[in-house]
C-alpha atoms as a PDB file:
ATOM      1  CA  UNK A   1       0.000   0.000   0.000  1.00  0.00           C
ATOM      2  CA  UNK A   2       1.122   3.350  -0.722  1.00  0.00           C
ATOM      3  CA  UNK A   3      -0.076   7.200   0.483  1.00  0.00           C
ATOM      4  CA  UNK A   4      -0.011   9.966  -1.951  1.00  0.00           C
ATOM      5  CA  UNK A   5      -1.219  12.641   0.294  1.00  0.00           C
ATOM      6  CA  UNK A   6       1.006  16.016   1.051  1.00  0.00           C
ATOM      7  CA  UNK A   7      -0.062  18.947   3.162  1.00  0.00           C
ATOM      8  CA  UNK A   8       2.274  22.421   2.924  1.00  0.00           C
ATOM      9  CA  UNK A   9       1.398  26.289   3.947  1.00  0.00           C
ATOM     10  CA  UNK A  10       3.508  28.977   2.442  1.00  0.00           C
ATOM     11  CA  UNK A  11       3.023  32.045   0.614  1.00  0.00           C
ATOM     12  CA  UNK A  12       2.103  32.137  -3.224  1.00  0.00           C
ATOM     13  CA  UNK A  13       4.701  32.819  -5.421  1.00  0.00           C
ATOM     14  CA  UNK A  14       3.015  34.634  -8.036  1.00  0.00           C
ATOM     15  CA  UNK A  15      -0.487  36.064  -9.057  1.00  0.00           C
ATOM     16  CA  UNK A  16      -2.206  32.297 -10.182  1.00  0.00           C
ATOM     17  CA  UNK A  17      -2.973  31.799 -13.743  1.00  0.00           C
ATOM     18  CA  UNK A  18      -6.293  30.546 -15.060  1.00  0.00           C
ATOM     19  CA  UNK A  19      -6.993  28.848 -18.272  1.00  0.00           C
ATOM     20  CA  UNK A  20      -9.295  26.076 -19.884  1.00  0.00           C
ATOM     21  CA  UNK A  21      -8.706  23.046 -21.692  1.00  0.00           C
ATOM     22  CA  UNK A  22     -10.020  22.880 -25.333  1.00  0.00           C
ATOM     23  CA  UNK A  23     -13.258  21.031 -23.502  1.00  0.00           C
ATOM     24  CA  UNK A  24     -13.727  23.574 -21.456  1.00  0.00           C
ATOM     25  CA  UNK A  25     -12.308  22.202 -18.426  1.00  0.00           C
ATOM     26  CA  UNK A  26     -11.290  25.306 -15.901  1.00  0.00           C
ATOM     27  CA  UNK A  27      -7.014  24.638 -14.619  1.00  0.00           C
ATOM     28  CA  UNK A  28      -5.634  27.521 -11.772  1.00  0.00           C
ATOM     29  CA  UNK A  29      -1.865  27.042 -11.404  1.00  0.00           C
ATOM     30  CA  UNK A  30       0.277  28.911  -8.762  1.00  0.00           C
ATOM     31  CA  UNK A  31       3.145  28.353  -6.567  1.00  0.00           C
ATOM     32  CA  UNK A  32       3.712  28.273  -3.035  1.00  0.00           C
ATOM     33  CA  UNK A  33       6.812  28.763  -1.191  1.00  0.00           C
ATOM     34  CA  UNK A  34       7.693  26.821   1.508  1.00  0.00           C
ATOM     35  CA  UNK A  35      11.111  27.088   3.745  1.00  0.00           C
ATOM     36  CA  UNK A  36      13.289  24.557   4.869  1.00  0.00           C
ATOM     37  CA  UNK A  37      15.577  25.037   7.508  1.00  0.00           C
ATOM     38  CA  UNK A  38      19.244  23.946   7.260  1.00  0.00           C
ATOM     39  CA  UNK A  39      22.650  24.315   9.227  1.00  0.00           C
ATOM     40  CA  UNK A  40      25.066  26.671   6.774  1.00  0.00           C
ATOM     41  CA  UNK A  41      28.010  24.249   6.694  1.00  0.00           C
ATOM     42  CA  UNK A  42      30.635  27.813   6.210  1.00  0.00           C
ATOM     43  CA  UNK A  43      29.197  29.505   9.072  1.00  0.00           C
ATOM     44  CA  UNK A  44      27.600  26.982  11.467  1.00  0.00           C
ATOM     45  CA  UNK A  45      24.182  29.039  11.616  1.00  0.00           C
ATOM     46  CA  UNK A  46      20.584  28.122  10.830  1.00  0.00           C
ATOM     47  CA  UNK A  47      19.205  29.099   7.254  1.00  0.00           C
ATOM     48  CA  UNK A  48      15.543  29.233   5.714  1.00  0.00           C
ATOM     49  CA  UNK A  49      16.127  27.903   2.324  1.00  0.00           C
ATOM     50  CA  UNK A  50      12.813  28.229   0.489  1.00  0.00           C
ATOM     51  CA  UNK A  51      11.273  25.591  -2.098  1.00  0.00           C
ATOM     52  CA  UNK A  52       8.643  26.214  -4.579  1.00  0.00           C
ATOM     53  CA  UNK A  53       5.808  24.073  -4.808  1.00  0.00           C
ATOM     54  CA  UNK A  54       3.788  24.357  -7.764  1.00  0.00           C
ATOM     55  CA  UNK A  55       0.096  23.330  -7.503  1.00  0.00           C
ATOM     56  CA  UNK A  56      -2.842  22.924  -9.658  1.00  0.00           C
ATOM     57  CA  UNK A  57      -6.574  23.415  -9.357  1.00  0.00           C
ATOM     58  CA  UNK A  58      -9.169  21.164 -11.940  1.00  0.00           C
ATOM     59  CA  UNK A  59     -12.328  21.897 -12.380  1.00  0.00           C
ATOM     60  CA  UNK A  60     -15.307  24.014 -11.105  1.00  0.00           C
ATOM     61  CA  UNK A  61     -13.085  25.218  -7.820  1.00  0.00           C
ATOM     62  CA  UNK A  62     -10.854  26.996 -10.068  1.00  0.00           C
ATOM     63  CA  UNK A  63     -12.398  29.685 -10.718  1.00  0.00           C
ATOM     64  CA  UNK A  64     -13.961  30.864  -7.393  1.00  0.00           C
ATOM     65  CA  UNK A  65     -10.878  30.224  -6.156  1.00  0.00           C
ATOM     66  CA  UNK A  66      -9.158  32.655  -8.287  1.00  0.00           C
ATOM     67  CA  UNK A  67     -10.416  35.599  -7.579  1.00  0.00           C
ATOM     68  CA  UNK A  68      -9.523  35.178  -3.584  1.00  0.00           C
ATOM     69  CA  UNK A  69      -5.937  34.164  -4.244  1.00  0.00           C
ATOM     70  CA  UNK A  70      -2.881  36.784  -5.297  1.00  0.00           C
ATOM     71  CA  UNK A  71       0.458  36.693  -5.229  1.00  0.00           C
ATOM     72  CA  UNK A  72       2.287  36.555  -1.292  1.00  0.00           C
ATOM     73  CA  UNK A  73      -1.162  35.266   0.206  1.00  0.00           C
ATOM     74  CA  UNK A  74      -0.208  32.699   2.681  1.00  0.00           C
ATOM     75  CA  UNK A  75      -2.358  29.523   2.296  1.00  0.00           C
ATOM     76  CA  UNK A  76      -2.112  25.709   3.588  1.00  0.00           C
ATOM     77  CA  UNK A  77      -2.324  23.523   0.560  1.00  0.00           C
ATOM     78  CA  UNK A  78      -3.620  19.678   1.085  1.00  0.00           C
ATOM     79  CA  UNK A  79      -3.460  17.396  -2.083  1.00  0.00           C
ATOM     80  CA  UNK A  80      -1.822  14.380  -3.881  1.00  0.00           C
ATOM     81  CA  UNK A  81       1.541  14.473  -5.801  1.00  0.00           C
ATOM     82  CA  UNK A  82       1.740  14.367  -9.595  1.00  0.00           C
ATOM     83  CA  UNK A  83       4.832  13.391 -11.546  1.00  0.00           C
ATOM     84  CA  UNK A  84       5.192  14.882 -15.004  1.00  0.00           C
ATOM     85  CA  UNK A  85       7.645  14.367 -17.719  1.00  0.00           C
ATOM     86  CA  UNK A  86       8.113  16.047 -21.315  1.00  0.00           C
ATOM     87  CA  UNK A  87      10.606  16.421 -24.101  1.00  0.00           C
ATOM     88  CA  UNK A  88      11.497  20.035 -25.135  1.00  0.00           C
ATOM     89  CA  UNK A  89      13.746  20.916 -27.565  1.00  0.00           C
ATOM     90  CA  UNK A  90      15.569  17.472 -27.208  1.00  0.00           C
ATOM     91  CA  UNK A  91      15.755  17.730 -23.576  1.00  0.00           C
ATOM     92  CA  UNK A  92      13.918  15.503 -21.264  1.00  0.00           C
ATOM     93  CA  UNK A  93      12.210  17.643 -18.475  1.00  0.00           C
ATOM     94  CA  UNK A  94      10.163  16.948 -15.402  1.00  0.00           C
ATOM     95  CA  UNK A  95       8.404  18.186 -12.502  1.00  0.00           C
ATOM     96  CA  UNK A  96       6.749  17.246  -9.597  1.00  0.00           C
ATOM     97  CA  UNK A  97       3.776  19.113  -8.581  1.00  0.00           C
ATOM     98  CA  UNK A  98       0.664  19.450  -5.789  1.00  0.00           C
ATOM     99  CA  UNK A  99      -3.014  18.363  -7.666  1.00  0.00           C
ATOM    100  CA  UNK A 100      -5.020  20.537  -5.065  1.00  0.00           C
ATOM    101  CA  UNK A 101      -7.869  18.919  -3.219  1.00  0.00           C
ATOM    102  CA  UNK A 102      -7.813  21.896  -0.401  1.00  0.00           C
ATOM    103  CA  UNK A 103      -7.012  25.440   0.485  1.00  0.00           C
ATOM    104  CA  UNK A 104      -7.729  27.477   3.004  1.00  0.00           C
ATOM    105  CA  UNK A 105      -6.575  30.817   3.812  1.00  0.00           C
ATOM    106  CA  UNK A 106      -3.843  32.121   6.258  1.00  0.00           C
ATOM    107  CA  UNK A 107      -3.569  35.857   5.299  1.00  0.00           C
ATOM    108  CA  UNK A 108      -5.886  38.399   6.013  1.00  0.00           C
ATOM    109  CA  UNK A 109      -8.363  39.531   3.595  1.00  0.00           C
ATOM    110  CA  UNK A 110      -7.938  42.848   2.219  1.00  0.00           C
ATOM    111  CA  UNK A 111     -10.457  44.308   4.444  1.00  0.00           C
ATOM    112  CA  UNK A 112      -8.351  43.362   7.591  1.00  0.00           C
ATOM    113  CA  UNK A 113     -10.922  40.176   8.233  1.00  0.00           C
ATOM    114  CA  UNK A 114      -9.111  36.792   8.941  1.00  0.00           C
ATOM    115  CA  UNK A 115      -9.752  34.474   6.633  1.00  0.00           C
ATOM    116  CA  UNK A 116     -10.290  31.483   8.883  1.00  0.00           C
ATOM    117  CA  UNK A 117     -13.154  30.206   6.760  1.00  0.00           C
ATOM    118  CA  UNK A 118     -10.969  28.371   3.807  1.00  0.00           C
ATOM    119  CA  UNK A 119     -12.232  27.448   0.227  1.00  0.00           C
ATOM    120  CA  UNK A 120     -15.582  25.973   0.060  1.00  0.00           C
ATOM    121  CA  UNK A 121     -16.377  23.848  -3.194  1.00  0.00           C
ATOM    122  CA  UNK A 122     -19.720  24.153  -2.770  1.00  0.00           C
ATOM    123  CA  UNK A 123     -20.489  28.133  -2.151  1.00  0.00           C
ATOM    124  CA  UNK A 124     -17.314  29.213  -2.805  1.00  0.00           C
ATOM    125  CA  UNK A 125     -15.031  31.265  -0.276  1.00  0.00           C
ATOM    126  CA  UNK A 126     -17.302  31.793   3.197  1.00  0.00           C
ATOM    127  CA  UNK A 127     -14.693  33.622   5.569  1.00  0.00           C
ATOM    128  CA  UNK A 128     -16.434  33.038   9.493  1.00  0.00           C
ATOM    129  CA  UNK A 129     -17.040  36.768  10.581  1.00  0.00           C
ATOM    130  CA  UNK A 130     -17.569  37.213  14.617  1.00  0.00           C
ATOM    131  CA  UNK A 131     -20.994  37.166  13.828  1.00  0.00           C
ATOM    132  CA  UNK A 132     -21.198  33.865  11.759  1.00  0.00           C
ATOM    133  CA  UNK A 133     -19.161  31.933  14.711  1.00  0.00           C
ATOM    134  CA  UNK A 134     -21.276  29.494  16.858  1.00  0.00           C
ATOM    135  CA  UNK A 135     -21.406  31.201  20.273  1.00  0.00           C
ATOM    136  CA  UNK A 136     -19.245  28.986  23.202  1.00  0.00           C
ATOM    137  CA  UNK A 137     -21.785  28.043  25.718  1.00  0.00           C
ATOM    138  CA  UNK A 138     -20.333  29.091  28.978  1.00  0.00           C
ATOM    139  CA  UNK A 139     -19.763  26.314  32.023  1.00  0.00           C
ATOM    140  CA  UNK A 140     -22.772  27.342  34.348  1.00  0.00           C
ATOM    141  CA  UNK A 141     -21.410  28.750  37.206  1.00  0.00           C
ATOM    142  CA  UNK A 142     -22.395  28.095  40.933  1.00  0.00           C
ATOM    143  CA  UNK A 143     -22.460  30.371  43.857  1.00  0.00           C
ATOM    144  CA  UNK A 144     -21.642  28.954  47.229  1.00  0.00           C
ATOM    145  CA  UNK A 145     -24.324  28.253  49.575  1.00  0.00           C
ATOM    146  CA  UNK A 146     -25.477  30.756  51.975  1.00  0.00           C
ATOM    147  CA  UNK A 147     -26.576  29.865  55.286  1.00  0.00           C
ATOM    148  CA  UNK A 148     -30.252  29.197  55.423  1.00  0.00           C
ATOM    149  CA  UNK A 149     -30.638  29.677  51.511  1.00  0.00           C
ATOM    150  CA  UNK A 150     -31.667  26.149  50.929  1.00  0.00           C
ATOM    151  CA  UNK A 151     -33.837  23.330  51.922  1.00  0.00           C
ATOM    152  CA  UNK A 152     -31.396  20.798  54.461  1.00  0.00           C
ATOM    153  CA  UNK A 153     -30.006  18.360  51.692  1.00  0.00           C
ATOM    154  CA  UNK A 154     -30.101  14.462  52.534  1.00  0.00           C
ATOM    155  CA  UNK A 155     -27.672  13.091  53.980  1.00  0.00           C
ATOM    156  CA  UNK A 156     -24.366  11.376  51.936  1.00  0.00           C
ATOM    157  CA  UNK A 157     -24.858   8.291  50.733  1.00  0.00           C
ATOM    158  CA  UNK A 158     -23.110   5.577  52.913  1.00  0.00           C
ATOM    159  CA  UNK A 159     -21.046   3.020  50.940  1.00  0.00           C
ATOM    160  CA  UNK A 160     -22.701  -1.119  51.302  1.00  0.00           C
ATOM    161  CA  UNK A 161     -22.116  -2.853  54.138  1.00  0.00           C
ATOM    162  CA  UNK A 162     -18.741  -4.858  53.937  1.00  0.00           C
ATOM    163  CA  UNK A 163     -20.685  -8.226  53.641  1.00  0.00           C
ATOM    164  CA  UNK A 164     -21.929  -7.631  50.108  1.00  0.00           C
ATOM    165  CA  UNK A 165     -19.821  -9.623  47.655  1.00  0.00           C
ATOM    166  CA  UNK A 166     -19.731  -9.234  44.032  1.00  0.00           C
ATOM    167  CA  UNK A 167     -21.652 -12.423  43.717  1.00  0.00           C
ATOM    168  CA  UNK A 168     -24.337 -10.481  45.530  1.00  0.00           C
ATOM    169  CA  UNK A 169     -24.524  -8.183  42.459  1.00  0.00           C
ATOM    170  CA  UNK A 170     -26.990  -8.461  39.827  1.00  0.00           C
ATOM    171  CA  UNK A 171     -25.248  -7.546  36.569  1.00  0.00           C
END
């Protein structure tokens, strides 16, 4: 058994680029950067050395998705990995890149909103405004008794007797 499955968040690379296929199937292709950190072996220190990840988007989700996405927006990317290979003028060329299944949105929007919502196939980009979040139910909270405030309680419950056995036990 094998697991194509990759997750990455970065920043996009460039503005994406939308086009269609001659039958009329929508394809959004950007880049995301993603940094790796590694130990310069000249001066000893830590370095963020970046990689870029190009991704693809098939389909209806293209589109939507294109008009929320610009170049240096920080998104987390989840998808399978593609390997491609070509011929171009007599050199053999390949690539490896992201076939997108999910996005969702790390930057803010323009309008200083976080976009904690992500990419919705269905009704395209729904960010979660403060007004849109579920409300968290507070933990009730109890006062301490005051003298004479309440009817007596009954008494604690006494554990068995130590002659009851588990045998004595109907379940």
């Amino acid at each position: 058994m094998s697991i194509n499955r990759v997750h990455i968040s970065g920043n996009l690379t460039r503005d994406p680029e939308m086009r269609a296929t001659q039958a009329g199937t929508s394809i959004l292709t950007f880049g995301v950067a993603v940094n790796d950190r590694r130990r310069n072996p000249q001066t000893g220190e830590w370095e963020d050395v970046p990689n870029y990840i190009d991704c693809v988007v098939f389909g209806n989700r293209a589109e939507p998705l294109s008009r929320f996405l610009s170049k240096g927006t920080k998104v987390a990317v989840e998808g399978k990995l593609r390997w491609s290979q070509w011929e171009r003028d007599g050199q053999r060329r390949s690539k490896i890149e992201v076939i997108v299944d999910e996005v969702e949105f790390l930057s803010p929007r323009q309008g200083g909103q976080q976009g904690q919502g992500g990419y919705q196939p269905q009704g395209g980009y729904q960010p979660q405004t403060p007004q849109q979040q579920v409300p968290q139910q507070q933990a009730p909270s109890y006062a301490a008794p005051q003298p004479n405030s309440y009817a007596p309680q009954p008494a604690a419950q006494t554990p068995p007797p130590a002659e009851v056995y588990d045998e004595d036990i109907p379940f």
